[in-house]
PDB file of N, CA and C in Angstrom:
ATOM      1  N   UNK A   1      -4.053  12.957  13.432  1.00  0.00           N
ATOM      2  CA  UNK A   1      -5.261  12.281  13.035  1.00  0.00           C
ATOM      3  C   UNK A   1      -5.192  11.864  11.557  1.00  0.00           C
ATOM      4  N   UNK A   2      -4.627  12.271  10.888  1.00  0.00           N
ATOM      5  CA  UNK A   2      -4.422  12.499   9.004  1.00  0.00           C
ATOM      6  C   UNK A   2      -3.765  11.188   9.167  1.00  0.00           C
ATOM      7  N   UNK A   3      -2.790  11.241  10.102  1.00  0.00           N
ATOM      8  CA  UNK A   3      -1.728   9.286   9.831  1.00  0.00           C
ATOM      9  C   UNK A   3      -2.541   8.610  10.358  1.00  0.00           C
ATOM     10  N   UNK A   4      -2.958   8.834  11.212  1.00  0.00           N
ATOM     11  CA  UNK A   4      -3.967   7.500  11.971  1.00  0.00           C
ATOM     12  C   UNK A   4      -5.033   7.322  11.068  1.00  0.00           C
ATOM     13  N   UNK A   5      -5.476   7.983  10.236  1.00  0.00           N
ATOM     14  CA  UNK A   5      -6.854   7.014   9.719  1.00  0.00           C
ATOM     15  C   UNK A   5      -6.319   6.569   8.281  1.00  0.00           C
ATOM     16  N   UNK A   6      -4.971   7.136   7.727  1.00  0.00           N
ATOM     17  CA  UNK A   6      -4.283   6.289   6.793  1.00  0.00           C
ATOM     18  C   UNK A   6      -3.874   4.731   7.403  1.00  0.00           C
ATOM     19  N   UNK A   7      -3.564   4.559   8.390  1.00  0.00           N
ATOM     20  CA  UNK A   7      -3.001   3.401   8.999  1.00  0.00           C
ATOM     21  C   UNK A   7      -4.512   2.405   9.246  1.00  0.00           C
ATOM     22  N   UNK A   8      -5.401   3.384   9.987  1.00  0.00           N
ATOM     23  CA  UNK A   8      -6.942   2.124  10.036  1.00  0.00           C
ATOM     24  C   UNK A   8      -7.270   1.906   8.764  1.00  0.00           C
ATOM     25  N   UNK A   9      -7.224   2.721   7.904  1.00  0.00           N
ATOM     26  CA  UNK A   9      -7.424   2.163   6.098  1.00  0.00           C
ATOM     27  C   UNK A   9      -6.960   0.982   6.115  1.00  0.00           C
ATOM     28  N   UNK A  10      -5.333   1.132   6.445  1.00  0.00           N
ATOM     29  CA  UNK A  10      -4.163   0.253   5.697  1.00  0.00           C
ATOM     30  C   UNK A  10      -4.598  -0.822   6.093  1.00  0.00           C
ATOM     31  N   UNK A  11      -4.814  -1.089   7.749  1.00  0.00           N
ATOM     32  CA  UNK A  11      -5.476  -2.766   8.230  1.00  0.00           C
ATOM     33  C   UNK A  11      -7.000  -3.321   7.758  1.00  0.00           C
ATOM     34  N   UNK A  12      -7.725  -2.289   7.799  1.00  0.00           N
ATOM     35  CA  UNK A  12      -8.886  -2.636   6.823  1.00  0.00           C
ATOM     36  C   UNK A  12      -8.780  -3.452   5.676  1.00  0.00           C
ATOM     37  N   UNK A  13      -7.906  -2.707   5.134  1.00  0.00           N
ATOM     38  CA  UNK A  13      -7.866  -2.414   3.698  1.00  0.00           C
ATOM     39  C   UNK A  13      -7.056  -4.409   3.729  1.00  0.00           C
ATOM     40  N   UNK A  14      -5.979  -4.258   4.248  1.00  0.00           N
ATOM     41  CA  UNK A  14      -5.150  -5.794   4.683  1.00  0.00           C
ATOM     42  C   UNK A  14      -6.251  -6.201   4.683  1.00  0.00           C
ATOM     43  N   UNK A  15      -6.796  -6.565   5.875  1.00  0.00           N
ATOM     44  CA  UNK A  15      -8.052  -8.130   6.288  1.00  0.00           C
ATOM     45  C   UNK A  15      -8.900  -8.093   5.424  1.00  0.00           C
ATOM     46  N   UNK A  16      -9.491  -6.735   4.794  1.00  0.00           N
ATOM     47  CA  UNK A  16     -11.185  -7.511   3.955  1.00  0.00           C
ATOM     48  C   UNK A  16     -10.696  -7.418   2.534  1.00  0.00           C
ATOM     49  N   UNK A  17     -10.139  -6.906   1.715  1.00  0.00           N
ATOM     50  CA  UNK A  17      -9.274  -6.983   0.738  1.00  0.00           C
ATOM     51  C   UNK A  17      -8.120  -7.730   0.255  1.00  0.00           C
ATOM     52  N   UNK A  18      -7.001  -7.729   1.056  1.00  0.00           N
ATOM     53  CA  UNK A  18      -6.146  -8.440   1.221  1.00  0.00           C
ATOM     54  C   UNK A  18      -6.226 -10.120   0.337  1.00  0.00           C
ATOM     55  N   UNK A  19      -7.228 -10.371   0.686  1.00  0.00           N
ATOM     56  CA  UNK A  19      -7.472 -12.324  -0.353  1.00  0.00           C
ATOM     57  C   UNK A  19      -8.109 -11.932  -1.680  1.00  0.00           C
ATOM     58  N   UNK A  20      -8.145 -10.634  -1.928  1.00  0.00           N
ATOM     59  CA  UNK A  20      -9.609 -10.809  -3.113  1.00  0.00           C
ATOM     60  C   UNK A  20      -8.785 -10.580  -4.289  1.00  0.00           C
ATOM     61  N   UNK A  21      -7.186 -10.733  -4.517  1.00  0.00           N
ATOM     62  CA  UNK A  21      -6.522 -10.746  -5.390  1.00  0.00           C
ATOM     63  C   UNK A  21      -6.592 -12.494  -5.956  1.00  0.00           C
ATOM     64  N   UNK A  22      -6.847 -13.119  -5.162  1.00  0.00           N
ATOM     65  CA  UNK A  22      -7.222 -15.064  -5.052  1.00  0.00           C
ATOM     66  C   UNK A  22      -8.046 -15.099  -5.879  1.00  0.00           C
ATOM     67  N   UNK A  23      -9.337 -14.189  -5.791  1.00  0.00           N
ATOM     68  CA  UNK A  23     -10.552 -14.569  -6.343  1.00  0.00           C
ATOM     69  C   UNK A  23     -10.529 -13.587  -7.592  1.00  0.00           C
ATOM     70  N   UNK A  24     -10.349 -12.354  -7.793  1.00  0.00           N
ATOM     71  CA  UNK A  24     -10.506 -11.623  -8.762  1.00  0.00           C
ATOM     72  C   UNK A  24      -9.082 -11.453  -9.842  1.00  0.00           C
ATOM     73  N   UNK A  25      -7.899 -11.576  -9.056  1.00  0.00           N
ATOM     74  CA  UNK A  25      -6.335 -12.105 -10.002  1.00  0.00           C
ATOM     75  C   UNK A  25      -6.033 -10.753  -9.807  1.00  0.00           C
ATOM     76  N   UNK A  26      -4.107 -11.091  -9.700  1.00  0.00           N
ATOM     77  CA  UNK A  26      -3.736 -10.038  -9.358  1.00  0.00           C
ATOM     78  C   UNK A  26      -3.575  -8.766 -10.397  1.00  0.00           C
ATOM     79  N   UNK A  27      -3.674  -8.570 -11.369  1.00  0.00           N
ATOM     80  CA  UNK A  27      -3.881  -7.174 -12.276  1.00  0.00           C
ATOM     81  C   UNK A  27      -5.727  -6.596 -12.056  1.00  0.00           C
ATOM     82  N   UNK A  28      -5.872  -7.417 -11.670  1.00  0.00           N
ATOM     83  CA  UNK A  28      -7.464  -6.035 -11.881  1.00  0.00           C
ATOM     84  C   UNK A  28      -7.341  -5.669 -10.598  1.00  0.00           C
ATOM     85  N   UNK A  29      -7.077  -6.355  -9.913  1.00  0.00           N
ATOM     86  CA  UNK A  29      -6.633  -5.527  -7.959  1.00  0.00           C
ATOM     87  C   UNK A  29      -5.649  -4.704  -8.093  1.00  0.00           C
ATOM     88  N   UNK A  30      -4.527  -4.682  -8.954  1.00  0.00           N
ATOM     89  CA  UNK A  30      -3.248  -3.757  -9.164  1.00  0.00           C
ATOM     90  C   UNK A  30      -3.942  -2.635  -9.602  1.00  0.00           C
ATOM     91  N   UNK A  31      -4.622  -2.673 -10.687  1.00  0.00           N
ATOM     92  CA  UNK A  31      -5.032  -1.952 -11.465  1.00  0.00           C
ATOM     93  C   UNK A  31      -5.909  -0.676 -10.844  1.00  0.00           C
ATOM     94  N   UNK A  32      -7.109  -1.368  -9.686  1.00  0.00           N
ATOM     95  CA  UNK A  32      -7.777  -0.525  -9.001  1.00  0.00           C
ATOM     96  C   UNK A  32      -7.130   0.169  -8.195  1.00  0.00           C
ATOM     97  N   UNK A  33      -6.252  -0.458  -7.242  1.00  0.00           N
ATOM     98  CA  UNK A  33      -5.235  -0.372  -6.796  1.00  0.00           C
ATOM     99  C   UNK A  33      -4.324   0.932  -7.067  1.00  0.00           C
ATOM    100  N   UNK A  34      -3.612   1.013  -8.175  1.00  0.00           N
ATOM    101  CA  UNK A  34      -2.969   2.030  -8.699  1.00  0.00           C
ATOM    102  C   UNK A  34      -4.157   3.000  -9.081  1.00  0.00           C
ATOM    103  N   UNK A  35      -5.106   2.621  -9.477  1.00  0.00           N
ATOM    104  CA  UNK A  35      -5.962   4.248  -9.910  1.00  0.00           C
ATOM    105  C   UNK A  35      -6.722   4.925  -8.459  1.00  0.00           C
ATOM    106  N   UNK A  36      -6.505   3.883  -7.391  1.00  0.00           N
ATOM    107  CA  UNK A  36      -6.809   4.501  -6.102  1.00  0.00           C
ATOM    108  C   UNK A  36      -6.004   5.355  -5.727  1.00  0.00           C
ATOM    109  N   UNK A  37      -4.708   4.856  -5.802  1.00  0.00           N
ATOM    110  CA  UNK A  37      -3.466   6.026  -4.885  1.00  0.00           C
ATOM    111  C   UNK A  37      -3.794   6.748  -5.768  1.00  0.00           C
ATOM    112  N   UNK A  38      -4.156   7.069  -7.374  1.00  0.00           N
ATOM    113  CA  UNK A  38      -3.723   8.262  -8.128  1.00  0.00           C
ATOM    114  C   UNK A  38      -5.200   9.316  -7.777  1.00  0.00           C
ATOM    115  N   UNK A  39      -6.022   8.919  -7.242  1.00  0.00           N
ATOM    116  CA  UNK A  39      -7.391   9.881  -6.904  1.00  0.00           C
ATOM    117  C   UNK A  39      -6.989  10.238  -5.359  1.00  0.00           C
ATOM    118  N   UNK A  40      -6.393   9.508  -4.661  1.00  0.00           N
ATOM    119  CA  UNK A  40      -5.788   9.729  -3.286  1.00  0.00           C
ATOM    120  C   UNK A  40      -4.811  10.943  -3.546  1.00  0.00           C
ATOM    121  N   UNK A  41      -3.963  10.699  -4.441  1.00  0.00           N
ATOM    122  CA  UNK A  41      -2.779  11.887  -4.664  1.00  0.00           C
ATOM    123  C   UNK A  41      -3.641  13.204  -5.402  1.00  0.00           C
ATOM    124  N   UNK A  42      -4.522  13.510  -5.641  1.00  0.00           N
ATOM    125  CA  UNK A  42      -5.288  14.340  -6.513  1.00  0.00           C
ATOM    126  C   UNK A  42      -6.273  14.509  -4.918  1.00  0.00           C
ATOM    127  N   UNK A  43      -6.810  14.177  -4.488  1.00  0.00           N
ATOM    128  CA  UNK A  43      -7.626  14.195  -3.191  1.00  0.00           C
ATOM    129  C   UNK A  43      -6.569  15.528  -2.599  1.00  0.00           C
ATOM    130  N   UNK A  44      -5.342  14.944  -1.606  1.00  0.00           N
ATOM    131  CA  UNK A  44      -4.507  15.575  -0.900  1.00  0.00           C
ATOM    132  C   UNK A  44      -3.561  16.298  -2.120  1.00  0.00           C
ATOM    133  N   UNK A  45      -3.493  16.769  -2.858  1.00  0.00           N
ATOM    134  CA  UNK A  45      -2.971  17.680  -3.858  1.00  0.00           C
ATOM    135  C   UNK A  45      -3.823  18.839  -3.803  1.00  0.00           C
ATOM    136  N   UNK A  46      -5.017  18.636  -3.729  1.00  0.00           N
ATOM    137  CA  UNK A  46      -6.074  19.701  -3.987  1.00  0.00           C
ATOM    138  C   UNK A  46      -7.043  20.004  -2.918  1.00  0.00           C
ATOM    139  N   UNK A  47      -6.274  19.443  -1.427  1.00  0.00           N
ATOM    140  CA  UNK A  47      -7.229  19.484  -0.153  1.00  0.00           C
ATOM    141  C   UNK A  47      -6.751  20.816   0.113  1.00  0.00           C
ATOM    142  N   UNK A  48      -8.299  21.470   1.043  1.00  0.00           N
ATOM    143  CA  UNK A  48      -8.207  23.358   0.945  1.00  0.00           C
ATOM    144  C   UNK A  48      -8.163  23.140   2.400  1.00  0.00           C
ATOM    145  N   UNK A  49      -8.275  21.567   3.683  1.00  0.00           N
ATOM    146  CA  UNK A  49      -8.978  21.404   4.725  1.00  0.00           C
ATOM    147  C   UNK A  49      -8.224  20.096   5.116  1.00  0.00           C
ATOM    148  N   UNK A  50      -8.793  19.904   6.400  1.00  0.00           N
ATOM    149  CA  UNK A  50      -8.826  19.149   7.434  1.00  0.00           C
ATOM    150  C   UNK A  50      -9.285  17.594   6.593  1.00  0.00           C
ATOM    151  N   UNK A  51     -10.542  17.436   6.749  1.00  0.00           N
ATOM    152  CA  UNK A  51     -11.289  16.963   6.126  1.00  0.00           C
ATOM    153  C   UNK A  51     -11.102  16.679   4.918  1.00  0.00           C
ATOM    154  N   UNK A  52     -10.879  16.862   3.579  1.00  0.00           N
ATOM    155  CA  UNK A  52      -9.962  16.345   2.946  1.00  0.00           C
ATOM    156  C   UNK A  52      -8.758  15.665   2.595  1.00  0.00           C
ATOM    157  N   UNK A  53      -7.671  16.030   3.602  1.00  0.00           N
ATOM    158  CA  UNK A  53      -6.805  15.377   4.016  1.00  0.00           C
ATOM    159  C   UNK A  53      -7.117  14.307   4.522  1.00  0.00           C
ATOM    160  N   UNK A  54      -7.947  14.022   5.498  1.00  0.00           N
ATOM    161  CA  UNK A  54      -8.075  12.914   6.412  1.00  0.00           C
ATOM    162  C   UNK A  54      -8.839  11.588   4.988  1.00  0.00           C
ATOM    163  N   UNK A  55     -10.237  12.760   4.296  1.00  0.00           N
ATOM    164  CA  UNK A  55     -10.650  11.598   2.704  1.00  0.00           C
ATOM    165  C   UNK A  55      -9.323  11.190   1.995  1.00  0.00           C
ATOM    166  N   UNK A  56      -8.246  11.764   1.866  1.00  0.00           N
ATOM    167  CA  UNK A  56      -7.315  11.446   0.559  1.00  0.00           C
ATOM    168  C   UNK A  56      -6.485  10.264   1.435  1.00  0.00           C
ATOM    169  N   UNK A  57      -5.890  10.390   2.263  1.00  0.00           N
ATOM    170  CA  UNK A  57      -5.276   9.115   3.298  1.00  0.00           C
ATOM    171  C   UNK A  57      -6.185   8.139   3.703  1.00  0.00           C
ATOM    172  N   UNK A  58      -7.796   8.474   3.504  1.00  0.00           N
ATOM    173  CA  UNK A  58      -8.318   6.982   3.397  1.00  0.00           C
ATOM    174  C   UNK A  58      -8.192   6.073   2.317  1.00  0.00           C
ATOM    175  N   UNK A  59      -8.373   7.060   1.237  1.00  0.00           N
ATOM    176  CA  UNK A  59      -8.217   6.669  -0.081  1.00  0.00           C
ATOM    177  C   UNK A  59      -6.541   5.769   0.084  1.00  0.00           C
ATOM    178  N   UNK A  60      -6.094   6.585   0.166  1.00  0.00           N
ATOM    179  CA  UNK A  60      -4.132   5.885  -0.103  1.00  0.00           C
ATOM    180  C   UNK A  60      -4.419   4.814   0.882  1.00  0.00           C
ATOM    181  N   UNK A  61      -5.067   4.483   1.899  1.00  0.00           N
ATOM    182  CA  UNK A  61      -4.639   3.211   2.735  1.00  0.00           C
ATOM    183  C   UNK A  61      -5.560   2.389   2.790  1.00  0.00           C
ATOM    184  N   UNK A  62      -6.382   2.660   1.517  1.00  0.00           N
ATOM    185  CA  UNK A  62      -7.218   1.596   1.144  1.00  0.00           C
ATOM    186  C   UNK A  62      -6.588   1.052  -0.185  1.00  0.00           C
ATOM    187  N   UNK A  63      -6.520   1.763  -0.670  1.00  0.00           N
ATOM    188  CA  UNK A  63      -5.585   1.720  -1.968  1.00  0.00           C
ATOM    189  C   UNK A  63      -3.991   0.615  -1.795  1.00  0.00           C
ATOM    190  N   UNK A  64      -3.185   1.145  -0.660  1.00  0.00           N
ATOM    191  CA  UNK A  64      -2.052   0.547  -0.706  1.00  0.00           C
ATOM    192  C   UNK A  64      -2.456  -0.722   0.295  1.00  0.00           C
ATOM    193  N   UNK A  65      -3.342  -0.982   0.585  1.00  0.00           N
ATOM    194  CA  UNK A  65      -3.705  -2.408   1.685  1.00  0.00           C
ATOM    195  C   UNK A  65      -4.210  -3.202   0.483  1.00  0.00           C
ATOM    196  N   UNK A  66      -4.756  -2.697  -0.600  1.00  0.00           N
ATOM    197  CA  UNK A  66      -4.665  -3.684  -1.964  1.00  0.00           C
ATOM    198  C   UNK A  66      -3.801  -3.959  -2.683  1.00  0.00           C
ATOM    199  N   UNK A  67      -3.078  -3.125  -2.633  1.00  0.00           N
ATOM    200  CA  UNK A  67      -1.986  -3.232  -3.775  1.00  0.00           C
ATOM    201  C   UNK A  67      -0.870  -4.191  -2.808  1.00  0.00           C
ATOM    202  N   UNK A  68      -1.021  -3.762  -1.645  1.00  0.00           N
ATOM    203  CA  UNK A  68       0.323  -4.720  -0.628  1.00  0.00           C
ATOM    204  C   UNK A  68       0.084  -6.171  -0.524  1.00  0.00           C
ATOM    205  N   UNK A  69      -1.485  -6.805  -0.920  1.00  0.00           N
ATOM    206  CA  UNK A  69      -1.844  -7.705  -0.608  1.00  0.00           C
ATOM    207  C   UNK A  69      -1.718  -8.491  -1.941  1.00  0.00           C
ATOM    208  N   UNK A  70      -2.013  -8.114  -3.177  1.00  0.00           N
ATOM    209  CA  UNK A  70      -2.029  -8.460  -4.633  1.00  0.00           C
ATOM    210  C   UNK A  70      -0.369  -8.535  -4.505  1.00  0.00           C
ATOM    211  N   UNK A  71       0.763  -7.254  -4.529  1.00  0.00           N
ATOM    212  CA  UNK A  71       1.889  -7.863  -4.392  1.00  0.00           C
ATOM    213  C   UNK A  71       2.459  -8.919  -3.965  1.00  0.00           C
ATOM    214  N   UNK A  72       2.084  -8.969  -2.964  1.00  0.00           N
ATOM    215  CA  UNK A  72       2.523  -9.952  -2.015  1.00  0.00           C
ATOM    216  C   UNK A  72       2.545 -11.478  -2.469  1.00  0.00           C
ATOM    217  N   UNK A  73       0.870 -11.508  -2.570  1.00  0.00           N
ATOM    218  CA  UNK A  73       0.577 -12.775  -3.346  1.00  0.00           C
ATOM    219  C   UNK A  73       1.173 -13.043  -4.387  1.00  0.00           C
ATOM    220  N   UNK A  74       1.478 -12.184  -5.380  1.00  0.00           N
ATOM    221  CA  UNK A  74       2.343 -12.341  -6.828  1.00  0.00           C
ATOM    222  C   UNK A  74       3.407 -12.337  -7.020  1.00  0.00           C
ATOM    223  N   UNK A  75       3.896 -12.410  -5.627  1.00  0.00           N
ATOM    224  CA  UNK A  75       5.548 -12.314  -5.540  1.00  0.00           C
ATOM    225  C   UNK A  75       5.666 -13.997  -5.077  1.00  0.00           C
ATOM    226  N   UNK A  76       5.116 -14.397  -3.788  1.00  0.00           N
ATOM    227  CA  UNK A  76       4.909 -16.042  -3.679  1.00  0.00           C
ATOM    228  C   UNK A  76       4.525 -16.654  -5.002  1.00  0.00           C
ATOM    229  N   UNK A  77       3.813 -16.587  -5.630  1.00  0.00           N
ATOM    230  CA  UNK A  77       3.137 -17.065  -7.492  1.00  0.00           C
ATOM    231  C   UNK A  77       4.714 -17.337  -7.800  1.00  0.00           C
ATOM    232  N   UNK A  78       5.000 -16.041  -8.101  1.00  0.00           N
ATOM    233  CA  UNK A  78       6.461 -15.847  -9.051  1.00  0.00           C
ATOM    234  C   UNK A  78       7.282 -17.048  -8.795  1.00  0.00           C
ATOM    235  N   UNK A  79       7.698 -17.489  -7.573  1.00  0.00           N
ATOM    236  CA  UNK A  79       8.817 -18.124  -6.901  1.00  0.00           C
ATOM    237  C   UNK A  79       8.687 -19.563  -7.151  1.00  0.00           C
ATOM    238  N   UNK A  80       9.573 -20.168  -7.295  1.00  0.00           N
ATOM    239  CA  UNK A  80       9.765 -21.798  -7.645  1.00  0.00           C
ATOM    240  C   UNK A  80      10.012 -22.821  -6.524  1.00  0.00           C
ATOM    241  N   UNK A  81       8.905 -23.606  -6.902  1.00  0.00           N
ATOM    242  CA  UNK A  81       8.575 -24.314  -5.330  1.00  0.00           C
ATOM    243  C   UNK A  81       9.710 -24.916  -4.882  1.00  0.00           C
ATOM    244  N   UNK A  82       9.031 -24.842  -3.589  1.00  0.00           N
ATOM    245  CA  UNK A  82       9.844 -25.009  -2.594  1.00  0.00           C
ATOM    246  C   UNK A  82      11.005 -24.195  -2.290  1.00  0.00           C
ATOM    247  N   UNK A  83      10.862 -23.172  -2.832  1.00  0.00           N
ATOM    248  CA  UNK A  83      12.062 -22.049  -2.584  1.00  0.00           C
ATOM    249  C   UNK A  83      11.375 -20.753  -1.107  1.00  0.00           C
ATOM    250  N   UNK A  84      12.184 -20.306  -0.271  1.00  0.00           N
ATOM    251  CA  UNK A  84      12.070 -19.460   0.481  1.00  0.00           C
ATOM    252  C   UNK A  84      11.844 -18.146   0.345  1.00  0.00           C
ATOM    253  N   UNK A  85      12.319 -17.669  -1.094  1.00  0.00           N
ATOM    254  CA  UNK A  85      12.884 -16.501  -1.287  1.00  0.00           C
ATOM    255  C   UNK A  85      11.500 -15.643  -1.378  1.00  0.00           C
ATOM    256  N   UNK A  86      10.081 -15.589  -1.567  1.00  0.00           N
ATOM    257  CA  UNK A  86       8.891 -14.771  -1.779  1.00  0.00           C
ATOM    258  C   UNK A  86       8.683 -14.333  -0.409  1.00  0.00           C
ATOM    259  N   UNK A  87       8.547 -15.052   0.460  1.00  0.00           N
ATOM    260  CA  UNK A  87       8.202 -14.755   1.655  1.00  0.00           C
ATOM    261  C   UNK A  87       9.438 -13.613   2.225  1.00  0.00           C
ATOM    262  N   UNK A  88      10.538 -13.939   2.197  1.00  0.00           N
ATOM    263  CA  UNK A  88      11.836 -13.487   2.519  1.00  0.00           C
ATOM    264  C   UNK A  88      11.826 -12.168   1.787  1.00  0.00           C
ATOM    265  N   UNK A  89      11.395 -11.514   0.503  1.00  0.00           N
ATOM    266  CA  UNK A  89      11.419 -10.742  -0.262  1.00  0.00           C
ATOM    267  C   UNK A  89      10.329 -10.071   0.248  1.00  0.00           C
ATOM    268  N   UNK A  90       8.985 -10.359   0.317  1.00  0.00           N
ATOM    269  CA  UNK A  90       7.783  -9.716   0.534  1.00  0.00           C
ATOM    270  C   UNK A  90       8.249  -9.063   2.392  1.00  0.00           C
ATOM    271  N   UNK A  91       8.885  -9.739   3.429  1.00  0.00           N
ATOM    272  CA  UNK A  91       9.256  -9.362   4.422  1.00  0.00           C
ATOM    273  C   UNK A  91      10.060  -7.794   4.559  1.00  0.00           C
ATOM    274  N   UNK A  92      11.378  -8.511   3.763  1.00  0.00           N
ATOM    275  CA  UNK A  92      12.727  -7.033   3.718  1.00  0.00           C
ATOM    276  C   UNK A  92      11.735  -6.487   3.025  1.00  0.00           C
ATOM    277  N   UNK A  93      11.262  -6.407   2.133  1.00  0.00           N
ATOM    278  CA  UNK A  93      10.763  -5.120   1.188  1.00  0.00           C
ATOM    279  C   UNK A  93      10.100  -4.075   1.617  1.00  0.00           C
ATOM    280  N   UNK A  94       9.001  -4.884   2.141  1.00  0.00           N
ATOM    281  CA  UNK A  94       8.206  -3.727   3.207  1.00  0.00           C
ATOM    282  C   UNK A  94       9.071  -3.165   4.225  1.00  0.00           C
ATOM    283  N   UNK A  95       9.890  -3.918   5.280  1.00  0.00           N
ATOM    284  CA  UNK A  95      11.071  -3.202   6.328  1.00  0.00           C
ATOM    285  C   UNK A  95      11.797  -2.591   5.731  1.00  0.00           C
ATOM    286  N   UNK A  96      12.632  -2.853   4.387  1.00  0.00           N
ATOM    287  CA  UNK A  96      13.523  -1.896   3.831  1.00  0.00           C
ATOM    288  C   UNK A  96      13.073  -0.833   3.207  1.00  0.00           C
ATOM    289  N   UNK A  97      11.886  -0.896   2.916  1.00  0.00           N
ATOM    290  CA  UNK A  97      11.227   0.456   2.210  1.00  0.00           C
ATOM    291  C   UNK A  97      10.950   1.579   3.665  1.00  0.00           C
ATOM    292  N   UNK A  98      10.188   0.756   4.510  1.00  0.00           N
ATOM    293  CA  UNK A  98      10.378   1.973   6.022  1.00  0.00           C
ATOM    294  C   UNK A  98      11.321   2.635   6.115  1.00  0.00           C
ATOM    295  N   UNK A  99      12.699   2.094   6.099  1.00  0.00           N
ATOM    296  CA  UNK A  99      13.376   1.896   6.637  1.00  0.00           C
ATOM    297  C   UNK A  99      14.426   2.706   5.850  1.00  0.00           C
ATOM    298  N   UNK A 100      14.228   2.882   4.822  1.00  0.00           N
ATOM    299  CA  UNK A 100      14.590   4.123   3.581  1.00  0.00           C
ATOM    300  C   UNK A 100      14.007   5.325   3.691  1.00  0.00           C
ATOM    301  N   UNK A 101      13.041   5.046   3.581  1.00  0.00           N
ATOM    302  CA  UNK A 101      12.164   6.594   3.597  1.00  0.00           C
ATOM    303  C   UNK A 101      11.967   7.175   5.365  1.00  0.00           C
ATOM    304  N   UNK A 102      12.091   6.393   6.128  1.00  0.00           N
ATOM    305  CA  UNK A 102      12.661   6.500   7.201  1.00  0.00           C
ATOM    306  C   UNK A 102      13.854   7.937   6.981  1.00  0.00           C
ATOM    307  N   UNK A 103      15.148   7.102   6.518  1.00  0.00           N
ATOM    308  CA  UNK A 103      16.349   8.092   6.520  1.00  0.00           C
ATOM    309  C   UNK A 103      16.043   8.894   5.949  1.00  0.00           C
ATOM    310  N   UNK A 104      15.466   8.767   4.987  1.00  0.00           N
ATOM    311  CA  UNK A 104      15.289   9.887   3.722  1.00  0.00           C
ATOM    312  C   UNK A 104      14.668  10.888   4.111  1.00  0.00           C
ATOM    313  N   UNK A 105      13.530  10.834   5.219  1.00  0.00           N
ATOM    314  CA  UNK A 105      13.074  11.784   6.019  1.00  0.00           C
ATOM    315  C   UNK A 105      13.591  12.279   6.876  1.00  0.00           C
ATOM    316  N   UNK A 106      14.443  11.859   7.021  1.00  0.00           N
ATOM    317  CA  UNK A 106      15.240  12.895   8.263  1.00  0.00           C
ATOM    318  C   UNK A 106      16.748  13.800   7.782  1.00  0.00           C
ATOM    319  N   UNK A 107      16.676  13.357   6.719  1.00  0.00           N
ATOM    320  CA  UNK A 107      17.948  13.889   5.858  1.00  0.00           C
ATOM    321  C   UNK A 107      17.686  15.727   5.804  1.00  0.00           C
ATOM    322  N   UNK A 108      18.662  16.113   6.236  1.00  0.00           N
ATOM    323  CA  UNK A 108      18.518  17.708   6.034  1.00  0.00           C
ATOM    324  C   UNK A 108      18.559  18.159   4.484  1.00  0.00           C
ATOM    325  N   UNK A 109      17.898  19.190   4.131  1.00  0.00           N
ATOM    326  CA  UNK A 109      17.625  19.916   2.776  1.00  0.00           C
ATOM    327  C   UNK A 109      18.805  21.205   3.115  1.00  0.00           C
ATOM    328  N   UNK A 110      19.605  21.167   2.158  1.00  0.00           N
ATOM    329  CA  UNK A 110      19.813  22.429   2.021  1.00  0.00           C
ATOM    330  C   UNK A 110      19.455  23.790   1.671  1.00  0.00           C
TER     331      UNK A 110
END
């Protein structure tokens, strides 16, 4: 239940958030953005419960559905028209980041 309501954040957080880096610019959305995950990481750092856990992963997937959406957009900005490469970058990045921490999670600890 703790991943699943990080993940309904995350699409929330995508559709009604997601454009308001357009209207408000992408550093004050980064900005909230980053001080969200850091009350999210302080939330689940200091959860004694259930219920806390489940508040601190709303927080992080509200938090990172802004920050993924402000990236995103500022990575297309960055790129010189008519070039492919933002879209292409904003794609692998997100799959290659899974896709890392993926392995990285399954890697045995000694």
């Amino acid at each position: 239940m703790v991943f699943a309501v990080y993940a309904l954040a995350l699409l929330v957080s995508l559709l009604v958030v997601g454009g308001l880096s357009d209207h408000l610019g992408r550093r004050p959305v980064l900005v909230v953005a980053l001080l969200g995950e850091a009350v999210a990481m302080a939330v689940v750092l200091t959860a004694d419960g259930v219920g806390q856990l489940v508040a601190g992963r709303i927080i992080q997937g509200l938090a990172t559905g802004a920050a993924t959406g402000a990236i995103s957009a500022g990575t297309i900005d960055l790129q010189h028209p008519g070039s492919k490469l933002g879209p292409l970058l904003n794609s692998a990045g997100t799959t290659g980041g899974l896709a890392v921490c993926a392995l990285a999670g399954g890697v045995p600890r000694c």
